[in-house]
C-alpha atoms as a PDB file:
ATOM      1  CA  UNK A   1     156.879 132.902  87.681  1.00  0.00           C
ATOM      2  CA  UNK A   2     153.528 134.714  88.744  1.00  0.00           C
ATOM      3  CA  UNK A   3     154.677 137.686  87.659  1.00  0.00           C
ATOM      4  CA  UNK A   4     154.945 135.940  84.059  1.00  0.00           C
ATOM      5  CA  UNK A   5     151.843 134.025  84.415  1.00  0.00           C
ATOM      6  CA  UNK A   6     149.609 137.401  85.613  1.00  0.00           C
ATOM      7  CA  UNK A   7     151.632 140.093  83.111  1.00  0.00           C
ATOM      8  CA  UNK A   8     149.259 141.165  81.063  1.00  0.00           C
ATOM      9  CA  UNK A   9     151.633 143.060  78.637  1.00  0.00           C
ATOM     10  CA  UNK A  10     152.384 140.131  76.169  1.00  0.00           C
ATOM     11  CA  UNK A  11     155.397 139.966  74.018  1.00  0.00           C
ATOM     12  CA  UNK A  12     154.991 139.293  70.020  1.00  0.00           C
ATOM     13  CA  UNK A  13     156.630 135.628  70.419  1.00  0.00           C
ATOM     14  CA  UNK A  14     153.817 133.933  72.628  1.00  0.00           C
ATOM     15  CA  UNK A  15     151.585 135.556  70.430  1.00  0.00           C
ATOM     16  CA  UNK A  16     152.857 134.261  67.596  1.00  0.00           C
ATOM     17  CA  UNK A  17     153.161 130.489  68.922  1.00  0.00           C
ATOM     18  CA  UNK A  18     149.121 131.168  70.191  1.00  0.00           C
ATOM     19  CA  UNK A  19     147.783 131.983  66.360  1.00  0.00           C
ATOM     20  CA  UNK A  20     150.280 128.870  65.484  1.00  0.00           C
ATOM     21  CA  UNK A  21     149.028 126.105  67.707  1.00  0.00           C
ATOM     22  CA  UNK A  22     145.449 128.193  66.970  1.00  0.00           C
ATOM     23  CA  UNK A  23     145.867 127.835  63.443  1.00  0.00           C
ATOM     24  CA  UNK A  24     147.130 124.171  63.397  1.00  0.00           C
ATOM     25  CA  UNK A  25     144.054 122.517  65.664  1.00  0.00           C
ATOM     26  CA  UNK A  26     141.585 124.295  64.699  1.00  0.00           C
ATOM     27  CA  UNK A  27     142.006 123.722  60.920  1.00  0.00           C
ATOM     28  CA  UNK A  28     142.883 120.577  61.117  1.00  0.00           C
ATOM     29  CA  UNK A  29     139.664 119.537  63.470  1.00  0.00           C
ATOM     30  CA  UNK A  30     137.912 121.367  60.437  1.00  0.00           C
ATOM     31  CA  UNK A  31     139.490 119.281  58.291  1.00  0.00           C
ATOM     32  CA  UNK A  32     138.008 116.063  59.891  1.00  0.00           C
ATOM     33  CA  UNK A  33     134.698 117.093  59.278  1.00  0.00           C
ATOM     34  CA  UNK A  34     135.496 118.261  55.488  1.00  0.00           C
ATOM     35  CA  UNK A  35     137.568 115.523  54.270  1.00  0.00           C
ATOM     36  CA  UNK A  36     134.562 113.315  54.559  1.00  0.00           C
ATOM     37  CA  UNK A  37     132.646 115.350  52.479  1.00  0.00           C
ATOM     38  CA  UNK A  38     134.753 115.417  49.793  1.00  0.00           C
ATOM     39  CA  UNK A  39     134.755 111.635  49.997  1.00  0.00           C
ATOM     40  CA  UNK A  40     131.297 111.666  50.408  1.00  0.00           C
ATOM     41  CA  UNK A  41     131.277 113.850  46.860  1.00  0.00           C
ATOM     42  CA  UNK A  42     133.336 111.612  45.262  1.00  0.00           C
ATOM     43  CA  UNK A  43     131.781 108.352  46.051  1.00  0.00           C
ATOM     44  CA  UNK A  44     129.011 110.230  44.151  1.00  0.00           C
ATOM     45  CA  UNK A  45     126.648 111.041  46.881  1.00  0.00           C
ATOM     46  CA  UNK A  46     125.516 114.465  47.439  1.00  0.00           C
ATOM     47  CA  UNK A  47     123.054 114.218  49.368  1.00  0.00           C
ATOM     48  CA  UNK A  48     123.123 116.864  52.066  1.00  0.00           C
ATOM     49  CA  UNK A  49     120.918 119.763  54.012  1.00  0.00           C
ATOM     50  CA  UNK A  50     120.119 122.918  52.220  1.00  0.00           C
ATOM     51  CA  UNK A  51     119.745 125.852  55.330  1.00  0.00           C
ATOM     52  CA  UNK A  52     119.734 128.729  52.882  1.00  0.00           C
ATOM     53  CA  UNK A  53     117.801 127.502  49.520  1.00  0.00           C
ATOM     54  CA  UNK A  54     120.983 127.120  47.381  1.00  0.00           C
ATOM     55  CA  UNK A  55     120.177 123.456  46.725  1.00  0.00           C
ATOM     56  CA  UNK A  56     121.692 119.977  48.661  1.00  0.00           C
ATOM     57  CA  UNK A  57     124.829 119.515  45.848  1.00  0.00           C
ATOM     58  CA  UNK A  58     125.797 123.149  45.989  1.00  0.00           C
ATOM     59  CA  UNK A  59     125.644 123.433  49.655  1.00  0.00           C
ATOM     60  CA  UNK A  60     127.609 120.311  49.653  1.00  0.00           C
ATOM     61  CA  UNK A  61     130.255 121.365  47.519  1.00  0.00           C
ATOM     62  CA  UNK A  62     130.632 124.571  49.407  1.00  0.00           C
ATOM     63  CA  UNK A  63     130.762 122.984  52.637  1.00  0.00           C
ATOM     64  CA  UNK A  64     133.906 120.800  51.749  1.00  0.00           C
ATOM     65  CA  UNK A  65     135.355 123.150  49.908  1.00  0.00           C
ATOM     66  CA  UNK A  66     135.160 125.445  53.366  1.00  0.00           C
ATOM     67  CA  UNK A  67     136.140 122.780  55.708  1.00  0.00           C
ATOM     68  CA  UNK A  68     138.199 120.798  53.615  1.00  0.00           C
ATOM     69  CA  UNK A  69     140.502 123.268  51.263  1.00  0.00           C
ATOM     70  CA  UNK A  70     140.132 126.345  53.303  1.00  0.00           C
ATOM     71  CA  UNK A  71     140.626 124.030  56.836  1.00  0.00           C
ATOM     72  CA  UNK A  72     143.860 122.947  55.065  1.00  0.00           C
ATOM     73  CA  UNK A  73     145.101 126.153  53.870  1.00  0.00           C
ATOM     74  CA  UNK A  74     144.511 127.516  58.038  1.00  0.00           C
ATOM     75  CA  UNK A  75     146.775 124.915  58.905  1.00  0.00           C
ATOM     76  CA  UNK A  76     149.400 125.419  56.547  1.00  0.00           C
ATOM     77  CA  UNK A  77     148.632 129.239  56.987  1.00  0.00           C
ATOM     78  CA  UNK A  78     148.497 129.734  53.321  1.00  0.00           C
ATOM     79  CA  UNK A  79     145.909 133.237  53.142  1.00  0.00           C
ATOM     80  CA  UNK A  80     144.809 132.464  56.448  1.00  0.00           C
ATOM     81  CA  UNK A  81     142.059 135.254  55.881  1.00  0.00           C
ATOM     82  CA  UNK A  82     140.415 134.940  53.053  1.00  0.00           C
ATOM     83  CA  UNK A  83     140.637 131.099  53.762  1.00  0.00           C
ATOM     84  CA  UNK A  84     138.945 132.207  57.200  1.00  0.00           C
ATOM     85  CA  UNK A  85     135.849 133.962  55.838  1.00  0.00           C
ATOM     86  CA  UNK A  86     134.211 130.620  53.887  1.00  0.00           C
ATOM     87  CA  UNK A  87     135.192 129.031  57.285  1.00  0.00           C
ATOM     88  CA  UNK A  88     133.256 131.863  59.014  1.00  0.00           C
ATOM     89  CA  UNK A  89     130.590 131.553  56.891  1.00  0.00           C
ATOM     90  CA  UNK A  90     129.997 128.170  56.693  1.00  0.00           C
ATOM     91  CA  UNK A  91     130.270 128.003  60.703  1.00  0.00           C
ATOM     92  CA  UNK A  92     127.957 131.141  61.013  1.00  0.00           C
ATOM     93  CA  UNK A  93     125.331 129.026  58.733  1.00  0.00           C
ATOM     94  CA  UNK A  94     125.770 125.346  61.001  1.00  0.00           C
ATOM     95  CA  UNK A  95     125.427 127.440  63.906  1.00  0.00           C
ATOM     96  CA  UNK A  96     123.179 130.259  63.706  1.00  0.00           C
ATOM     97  CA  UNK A  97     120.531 128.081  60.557  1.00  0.00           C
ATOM     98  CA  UNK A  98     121.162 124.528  60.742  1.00  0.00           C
ATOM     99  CA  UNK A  99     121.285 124.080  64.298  1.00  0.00           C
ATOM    100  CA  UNK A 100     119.014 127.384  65.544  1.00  0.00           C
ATOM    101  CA  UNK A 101     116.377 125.489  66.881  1.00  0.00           C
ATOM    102  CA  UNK A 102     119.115 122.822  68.893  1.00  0.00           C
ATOM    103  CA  UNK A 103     119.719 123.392  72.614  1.00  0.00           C
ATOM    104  CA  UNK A 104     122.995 125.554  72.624  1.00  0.00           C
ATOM    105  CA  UNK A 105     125.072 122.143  73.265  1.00  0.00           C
ATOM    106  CA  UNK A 106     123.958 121.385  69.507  1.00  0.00           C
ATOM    107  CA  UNK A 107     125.618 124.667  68.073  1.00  0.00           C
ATOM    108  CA  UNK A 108     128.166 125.000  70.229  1.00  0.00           C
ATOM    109  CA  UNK A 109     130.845 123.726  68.423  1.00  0.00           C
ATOM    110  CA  UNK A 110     129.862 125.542  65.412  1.00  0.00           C
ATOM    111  CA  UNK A 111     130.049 129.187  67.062  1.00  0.00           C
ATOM    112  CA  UNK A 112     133.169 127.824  68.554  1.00  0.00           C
ATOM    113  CA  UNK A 113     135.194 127.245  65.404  1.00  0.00           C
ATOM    114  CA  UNK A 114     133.238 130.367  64.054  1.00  0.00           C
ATOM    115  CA  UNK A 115     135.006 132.663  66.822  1.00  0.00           C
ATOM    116  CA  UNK A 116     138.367 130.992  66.320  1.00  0.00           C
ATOM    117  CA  UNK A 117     138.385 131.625  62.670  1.00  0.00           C
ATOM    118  CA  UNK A 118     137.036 135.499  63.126  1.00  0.00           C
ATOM    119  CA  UNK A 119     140.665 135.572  65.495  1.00  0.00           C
ATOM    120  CA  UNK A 120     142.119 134.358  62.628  1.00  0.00           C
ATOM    121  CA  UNK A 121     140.464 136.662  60.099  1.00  0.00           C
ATOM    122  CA  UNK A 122     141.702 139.120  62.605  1.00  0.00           C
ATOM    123  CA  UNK A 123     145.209 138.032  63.231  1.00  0.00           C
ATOM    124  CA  UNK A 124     146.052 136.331  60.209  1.00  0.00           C
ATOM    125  CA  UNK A 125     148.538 133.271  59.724  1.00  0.00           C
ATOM    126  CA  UNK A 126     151.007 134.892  61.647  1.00  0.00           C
ATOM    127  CA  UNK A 127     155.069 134.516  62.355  1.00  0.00           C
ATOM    128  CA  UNK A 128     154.738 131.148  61.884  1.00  0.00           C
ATOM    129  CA  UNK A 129     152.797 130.542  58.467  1.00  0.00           C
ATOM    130  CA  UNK A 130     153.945 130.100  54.939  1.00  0.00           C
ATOM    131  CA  UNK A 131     152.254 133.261  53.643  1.00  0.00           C
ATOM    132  CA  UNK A 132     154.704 134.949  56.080  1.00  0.00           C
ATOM    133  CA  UNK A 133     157.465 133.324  54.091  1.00  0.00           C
ATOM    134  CA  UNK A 134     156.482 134.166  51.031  1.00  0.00           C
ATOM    135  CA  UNK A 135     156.005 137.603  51.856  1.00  0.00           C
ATOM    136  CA  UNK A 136     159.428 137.932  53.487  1.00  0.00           C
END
């Protein structure tokens, strides 16, 4: 058992469970935060922040569209990497714009979903993804 636990020579299958369980939390925790946006858009308010000058609706839109759409196609792992880079992006702006001035407890959690979807830009959806049934 310690010899398992201390191997570092990992086989493909507990990598490929590691980018699924990956890709299931961490876009569906994105999604929590996007799916009220899109609500939010809906309902007809879009009012929001505007941390690079593209203007409160746009950034808005763009922001559920990233956490929302692109949260949902991580989970489903439906082009895990291109949905990955408006995740990136949209994490790289909360954390390194929007919350630059915040202790790092304020932008933690946004440089933590931003290195979890660069893994995934990096691994992509994986064994265990729907792009990987299409393909095969």
């Amino acid at each position: 058992m310690l010899t398992k636990l201390l191997n570092p020579d990992l086989s493909k299958a507990p990598m490929d469970l590691a980018v699924l369980i990956l890709r299931i939390f961490s876009g569906a925790f994105m999604m929590t935060h996007g799916v009220p946006k899109v609500q939010k858009i809906m309902g007809g308010d879009l009012s929001f922040g505007d941390p690079i000058g593209l203007g409160p609706e746009i950034s808005l839109i763009l922001t559920a569209f990233a956490e929302a759409f692109c949260g949902l196609l991580i989970v489903l792992g439906l082009g895990t990497r291109l949905a990955s880079i408006p995740l990136i992006i949209t994490m790289g702006v909360a954390g390194f714009i929007h919350h630059a001035s915040d202790p790092f407890g304020g932008k933690e959690k946004a440089l933590l979903f931003l290195l979890i979807f660069v893994v995934l830009l990096i691994t992509g959806g994986g064994k265990y993804s729907m792009e990987q049934r299409i393909v095969n």
